[in-house]
N, C-alpha and C. Protein backbone atom coordinates (compact mmCIF):
# COMPACT_ATOMS: atom_id res chain seq x y z
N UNK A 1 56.23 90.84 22.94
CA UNK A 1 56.28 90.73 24.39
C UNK A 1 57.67 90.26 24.79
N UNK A 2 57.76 90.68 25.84
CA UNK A 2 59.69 90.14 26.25
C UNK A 2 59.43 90.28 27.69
N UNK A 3 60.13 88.90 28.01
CA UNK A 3 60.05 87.92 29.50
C UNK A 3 61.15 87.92 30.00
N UNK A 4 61.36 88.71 30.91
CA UNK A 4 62.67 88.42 31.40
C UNK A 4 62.57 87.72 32.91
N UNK A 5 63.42 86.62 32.90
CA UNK A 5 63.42 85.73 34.73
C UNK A 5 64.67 85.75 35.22
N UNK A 6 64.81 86.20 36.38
CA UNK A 6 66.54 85.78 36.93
C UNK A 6 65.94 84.95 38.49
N UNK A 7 66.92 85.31 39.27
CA UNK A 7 66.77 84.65 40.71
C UNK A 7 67.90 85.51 41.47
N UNK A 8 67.56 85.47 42.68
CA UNK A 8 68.54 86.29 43.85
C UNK A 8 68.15 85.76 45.35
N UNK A 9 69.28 85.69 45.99
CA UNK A 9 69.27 84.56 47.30
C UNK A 9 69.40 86.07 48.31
N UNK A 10 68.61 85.51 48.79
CA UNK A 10 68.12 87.07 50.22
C UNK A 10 68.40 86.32 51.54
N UNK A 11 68.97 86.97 52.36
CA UNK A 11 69.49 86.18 53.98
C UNK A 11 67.84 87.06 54.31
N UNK A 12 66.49 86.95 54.27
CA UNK A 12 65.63 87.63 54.29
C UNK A 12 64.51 85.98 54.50
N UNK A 13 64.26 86.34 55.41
CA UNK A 13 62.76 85.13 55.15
C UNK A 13 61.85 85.09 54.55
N UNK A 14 60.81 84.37 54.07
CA UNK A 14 60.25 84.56 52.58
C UNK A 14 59.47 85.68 53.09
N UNK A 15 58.63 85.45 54.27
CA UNK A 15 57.78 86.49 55.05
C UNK A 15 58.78 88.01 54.75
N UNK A 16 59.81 88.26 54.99
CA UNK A 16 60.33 89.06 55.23
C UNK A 16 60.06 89.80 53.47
N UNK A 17 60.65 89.18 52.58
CA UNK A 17 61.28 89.61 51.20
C UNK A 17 59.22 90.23 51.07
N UNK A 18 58.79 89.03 51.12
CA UNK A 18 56.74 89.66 50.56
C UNK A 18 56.84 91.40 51.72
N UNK A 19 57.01 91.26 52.68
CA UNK A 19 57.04 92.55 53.49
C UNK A 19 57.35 93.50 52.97
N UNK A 20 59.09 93.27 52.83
CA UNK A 20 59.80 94.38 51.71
C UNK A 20 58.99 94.70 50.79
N UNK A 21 58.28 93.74 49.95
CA UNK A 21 57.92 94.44 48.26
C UNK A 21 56.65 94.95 48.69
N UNK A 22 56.14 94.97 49.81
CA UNK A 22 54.49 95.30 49.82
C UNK A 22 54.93 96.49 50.85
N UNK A 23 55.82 96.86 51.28
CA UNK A 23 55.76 98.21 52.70
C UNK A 23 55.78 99.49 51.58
N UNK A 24 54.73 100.41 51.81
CA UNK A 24 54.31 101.62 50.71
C UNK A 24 54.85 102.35 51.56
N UNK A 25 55.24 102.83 52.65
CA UNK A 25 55.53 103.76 53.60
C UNK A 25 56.45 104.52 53.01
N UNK A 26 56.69 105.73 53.91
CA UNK A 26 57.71 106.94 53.50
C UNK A 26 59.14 105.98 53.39
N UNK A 27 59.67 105.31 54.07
CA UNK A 27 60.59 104.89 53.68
C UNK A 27 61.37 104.03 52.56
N UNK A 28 60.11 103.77 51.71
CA UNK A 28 59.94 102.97 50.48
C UNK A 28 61.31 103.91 49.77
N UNK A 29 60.99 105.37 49.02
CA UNK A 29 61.91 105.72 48.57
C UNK A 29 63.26 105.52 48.57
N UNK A 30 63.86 105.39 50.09
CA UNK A 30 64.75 105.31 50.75
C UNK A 30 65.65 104.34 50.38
N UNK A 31 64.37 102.91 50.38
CA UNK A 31 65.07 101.99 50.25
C UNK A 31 65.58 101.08 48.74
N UNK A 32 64.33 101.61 48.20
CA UNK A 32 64.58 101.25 46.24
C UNK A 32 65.08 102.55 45.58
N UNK A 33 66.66 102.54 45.24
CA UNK A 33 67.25 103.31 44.26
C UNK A 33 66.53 104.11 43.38
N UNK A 34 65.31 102.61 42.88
CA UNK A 34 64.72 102.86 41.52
C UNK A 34 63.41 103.81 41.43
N UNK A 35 62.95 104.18 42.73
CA UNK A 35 61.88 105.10 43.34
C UNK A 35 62.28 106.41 43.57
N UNK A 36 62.07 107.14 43.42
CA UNK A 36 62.17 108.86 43.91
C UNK A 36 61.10 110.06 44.63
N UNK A 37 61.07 110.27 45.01
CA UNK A 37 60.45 110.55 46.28
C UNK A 37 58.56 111.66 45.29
N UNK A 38 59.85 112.45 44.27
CA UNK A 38 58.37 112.90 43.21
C UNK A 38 57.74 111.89 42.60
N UNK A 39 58.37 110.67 42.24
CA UNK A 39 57.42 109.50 41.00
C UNK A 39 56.82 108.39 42.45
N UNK A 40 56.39 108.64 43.80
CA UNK A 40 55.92 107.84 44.49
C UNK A 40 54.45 108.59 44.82
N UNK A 41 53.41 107.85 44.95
CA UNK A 41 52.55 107.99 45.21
C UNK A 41 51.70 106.65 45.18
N UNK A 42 51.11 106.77 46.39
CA UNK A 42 50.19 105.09 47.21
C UNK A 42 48.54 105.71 46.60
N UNK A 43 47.36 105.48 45.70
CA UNK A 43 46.82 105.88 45.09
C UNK A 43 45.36 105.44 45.86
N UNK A 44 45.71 104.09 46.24
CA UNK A 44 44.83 103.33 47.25
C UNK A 44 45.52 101.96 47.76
N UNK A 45 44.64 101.43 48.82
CA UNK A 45 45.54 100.54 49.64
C UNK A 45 44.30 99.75 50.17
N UNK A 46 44.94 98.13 50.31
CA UNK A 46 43.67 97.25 50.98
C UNK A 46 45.18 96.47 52.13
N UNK A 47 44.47 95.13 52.42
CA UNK A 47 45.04 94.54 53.20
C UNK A 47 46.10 93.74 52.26
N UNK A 48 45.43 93.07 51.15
CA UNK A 48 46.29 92.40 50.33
C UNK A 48 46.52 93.05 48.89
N UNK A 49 46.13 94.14 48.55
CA UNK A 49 46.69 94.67 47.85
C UNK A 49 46.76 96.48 47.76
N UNK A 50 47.75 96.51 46.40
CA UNK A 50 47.71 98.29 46.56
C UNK A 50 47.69 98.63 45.32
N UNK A 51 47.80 99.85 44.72
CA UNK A 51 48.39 100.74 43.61
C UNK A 51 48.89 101.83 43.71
N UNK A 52 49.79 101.94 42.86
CA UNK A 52 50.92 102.87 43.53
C UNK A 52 51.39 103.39 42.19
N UNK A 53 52.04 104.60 42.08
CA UNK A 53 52.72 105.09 41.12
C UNK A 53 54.39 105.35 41.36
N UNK A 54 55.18 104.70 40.87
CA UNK A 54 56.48 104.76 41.53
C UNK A 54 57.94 104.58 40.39
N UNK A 55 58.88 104.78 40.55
CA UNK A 55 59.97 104.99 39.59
C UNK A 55 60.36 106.34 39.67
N UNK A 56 60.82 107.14 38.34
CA UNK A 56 61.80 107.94 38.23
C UNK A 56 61.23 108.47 37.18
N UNK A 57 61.90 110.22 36.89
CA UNK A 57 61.39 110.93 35.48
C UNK A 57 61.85 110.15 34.04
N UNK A 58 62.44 109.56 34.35
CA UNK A 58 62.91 108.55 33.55
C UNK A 58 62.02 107.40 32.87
N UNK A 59 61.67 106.73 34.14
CA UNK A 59 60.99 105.66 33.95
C UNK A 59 60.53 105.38 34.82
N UNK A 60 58.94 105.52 35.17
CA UNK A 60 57.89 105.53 36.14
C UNK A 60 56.86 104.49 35.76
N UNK A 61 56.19 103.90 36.63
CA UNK A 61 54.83 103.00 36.59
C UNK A 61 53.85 103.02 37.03
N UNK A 62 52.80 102.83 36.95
CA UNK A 62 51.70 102.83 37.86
C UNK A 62 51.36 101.29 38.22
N UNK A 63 51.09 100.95 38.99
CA UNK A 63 50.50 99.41 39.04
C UNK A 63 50.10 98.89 40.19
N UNK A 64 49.60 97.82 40.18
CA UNK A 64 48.45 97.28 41.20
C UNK A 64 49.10 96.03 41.74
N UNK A 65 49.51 96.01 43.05
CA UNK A 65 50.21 95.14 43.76
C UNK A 65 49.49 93.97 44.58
N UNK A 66 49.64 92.83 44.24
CA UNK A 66 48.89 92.26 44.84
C UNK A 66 49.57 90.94 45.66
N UNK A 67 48.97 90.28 46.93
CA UNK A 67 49.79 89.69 47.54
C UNK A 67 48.83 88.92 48.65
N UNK A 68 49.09 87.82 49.50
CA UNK A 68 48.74 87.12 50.29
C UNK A 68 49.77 87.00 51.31
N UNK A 69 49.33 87.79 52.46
CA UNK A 69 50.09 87.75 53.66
C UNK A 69 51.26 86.60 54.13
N UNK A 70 50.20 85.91 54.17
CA UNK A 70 50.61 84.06 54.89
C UNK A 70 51.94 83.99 53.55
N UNK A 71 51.30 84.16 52.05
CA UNK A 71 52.08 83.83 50.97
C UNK A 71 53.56 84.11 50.92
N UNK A 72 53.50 83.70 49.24
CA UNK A 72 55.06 83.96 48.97
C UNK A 72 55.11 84.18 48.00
N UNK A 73 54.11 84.63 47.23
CA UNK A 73 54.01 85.71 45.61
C UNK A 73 53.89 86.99 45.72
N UNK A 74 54.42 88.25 45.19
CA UNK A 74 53.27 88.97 45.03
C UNK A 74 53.60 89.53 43.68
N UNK A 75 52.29 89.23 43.27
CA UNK A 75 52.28 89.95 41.52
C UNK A 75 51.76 91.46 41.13
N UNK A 76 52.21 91.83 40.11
CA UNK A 76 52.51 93.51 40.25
C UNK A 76 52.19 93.72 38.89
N UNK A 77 50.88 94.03 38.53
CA UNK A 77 50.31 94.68 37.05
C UNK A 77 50.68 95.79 36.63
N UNK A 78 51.11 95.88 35.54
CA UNK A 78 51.33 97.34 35.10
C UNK A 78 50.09 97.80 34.97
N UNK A 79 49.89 98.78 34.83
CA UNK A 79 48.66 99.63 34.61
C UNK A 79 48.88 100.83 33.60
N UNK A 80 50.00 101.29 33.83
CA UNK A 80 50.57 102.72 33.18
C UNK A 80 52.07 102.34 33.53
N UNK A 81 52.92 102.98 32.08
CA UNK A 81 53.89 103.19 32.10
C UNK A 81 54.54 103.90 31.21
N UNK A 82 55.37 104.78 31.36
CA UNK A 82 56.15 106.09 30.63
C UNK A 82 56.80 105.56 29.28
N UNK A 83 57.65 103.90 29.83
CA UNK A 83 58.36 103.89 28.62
C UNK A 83 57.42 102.72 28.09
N UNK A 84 56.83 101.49 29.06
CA UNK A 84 55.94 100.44 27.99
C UNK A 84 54.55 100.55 28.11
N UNK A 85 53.26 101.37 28.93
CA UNK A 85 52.25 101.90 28.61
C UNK A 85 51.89 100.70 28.99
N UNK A 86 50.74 100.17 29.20
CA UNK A 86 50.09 99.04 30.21
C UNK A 86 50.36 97.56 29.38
N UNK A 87 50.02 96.93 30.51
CA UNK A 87 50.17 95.42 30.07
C UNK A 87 51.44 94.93 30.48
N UNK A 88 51.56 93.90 31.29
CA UNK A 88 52.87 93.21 31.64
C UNK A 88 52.86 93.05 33.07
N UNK A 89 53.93 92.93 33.66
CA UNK A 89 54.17 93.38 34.98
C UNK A 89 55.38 92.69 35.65
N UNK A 90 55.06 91.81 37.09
CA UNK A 90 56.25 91.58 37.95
C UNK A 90 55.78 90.63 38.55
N UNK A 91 56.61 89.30 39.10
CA UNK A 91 56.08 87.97 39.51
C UNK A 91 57.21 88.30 40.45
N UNK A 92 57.30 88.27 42.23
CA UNK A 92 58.28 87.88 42.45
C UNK A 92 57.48 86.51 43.11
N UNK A 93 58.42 85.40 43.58
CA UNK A 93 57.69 84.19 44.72
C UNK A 93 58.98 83.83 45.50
N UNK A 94 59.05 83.94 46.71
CA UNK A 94 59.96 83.73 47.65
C UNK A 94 60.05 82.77 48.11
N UNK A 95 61.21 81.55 47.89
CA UNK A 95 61.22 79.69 48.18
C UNK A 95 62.06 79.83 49.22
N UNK A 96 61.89 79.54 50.83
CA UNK A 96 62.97 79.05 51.94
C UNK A 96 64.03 78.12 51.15
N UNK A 97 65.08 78.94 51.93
CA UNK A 97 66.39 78.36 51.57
C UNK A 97 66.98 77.54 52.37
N UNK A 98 68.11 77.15 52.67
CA UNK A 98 69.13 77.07 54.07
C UNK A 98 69.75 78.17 54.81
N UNK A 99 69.99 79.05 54.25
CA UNK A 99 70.06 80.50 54.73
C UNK A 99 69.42 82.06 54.32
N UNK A 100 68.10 81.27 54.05
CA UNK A 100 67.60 82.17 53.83
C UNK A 100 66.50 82.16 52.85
N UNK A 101 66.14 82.87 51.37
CA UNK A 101 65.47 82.78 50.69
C UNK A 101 65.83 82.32 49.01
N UNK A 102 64.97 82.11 48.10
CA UNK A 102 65.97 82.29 46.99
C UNK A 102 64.34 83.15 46.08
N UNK A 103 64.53 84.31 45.77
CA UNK A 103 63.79 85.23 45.22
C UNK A 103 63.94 84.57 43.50
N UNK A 104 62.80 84.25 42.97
CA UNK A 104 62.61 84.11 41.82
C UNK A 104 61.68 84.86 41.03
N UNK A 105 61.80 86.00 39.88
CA UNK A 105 61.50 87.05 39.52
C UNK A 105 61.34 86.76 37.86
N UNK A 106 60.31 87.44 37.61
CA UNK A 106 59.51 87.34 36.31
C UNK A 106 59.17 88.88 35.83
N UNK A 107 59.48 89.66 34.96
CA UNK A 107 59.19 90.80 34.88
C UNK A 107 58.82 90.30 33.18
N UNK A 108 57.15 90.86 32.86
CA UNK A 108 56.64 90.76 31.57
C UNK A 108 56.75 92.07 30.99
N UNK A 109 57.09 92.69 29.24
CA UNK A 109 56.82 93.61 29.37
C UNK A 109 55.92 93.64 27.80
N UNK A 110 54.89 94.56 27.48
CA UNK A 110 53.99 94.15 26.36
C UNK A 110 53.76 95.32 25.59
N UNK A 111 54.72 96.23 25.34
CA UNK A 111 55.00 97.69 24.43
C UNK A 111 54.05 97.43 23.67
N UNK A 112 53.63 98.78 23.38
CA UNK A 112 53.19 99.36 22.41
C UNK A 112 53.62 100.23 21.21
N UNK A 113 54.27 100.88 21.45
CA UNK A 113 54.70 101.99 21.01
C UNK A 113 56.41 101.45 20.07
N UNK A 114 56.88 102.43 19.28
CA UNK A 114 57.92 101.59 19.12
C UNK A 114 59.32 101.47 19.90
N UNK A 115 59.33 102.40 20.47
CA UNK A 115 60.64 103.08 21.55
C UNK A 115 60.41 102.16 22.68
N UNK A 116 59.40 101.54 23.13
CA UNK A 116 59.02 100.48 24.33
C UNK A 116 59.02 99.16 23.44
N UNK A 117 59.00 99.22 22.65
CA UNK A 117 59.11 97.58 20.86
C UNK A 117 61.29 97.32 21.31
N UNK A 118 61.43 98.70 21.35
CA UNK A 118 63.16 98.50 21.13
C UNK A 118 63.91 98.68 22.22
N UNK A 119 63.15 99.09 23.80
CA UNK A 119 63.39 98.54 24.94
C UNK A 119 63.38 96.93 25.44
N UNK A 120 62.00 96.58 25.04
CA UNK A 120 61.75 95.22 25.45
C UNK A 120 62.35 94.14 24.64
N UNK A 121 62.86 94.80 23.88
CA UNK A 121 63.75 93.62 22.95
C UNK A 121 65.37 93.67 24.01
N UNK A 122 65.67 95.05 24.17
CA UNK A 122 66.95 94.85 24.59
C UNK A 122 66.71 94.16 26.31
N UNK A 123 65.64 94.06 26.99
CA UNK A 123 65.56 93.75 28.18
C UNK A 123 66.20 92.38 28.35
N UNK A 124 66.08 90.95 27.60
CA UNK A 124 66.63 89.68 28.25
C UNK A 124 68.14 89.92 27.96
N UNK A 125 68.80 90.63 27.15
CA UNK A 125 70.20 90.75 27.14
C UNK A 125 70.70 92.06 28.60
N UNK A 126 70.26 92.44 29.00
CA UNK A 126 70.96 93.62 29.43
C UNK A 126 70.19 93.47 30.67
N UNK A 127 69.02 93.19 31.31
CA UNK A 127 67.92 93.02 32.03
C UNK A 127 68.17 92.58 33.54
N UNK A 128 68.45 91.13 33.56
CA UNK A 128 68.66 90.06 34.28
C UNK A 128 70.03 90.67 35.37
N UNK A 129 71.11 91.09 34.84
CA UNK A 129 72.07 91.51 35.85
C UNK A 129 71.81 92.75 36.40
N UNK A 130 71.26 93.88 35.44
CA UNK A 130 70.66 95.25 35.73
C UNK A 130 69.78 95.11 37.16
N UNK A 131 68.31 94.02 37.01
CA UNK A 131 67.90 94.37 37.74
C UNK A 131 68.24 93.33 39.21
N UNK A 132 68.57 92.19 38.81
CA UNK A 132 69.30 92.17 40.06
C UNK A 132 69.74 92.50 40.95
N UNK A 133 70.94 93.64 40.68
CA UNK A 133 71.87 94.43 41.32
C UNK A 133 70.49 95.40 41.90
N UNK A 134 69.72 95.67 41.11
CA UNK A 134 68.59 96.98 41.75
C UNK A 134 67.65 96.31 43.10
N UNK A 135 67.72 94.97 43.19
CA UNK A 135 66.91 94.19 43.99
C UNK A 135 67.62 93.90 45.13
N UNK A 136 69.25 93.62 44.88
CA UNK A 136 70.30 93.31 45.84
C UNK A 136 70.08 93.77 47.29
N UNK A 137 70.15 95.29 47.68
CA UNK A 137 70.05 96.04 48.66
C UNK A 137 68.81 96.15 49.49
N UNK A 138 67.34 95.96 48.94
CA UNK A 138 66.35 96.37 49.30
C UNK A 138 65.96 94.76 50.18
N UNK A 139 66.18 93.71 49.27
CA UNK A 139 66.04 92.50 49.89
C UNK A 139 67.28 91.59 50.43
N UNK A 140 68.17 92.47 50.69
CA UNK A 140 69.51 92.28 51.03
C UNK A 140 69.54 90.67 50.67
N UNK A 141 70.38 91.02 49.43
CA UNK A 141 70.54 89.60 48.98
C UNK A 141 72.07 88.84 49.31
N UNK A 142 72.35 87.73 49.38
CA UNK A 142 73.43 87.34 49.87
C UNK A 142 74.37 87.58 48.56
């Protein structure tokens, strides 16, 4: 299993950043790089949570989003995935700042296979700045 945690400061209110990661709408693509308009699909949808299939021919996921309005978590199960196949997922929790937020991020990943064994090994070296930068824009981070 391989844990990767970073952090990223969003001029975004915590309300705001949970919004961002939970809005499934057409404009989702638009706004995450890491989405493409063929690997998106909203599968079902509640008030506090969803599942969704989303990423790239590359590297796509399926998973089950879950979240509390009022809150400031929302956790994100893998379910299916191309390169690590289920198990793992995504913690973000959004702490008020002085200007803003400070996004603290947990991405688990629990391969199976061996090509997802020699991804998740390289994830805490290479991981942490990668996905940062992929988070930067969407939750406009300072």
């Amino acid at each position: 299993m391989a844990t990767v945690r970073f952090h990223l400061l969003s001029t975004l209110s915590p309300a705001e950043v949970v919004r961002v990661l939970t809005d499934f709408g057409p404009a989702r693509t638009e706004l995450w790089p890491s989405i493409d308009a063929e690997h998106f699909v909203v599968h079902d949808r509640g008030d506090t949570w969803a599942e969704v299939t989303e990423g790239t021919a590359a590297a796509w996921e399926r998973a089950r989003y879950q979240w509390d309005p009022a809150g400031d978590t929302v956790t994100i199960t893998t379910l299916d995935s191309k390169l690590f196949g289920a198990g793992g997922g995504w913690v973000f929790r959004a702490t008020p700042e002085a200007n803003g937020t400070r996004v603290d991020v947990e991405l688990t990943r629990t391969p199976q296979a061996f090509k997802g064994k020699l991804l998740a090994a390289l994830l805490p070296l290479v991981g942490p700045s990668s996905l940062r930068k992929s988070f930067a824009g969407p939750l406009q981070a300072a």
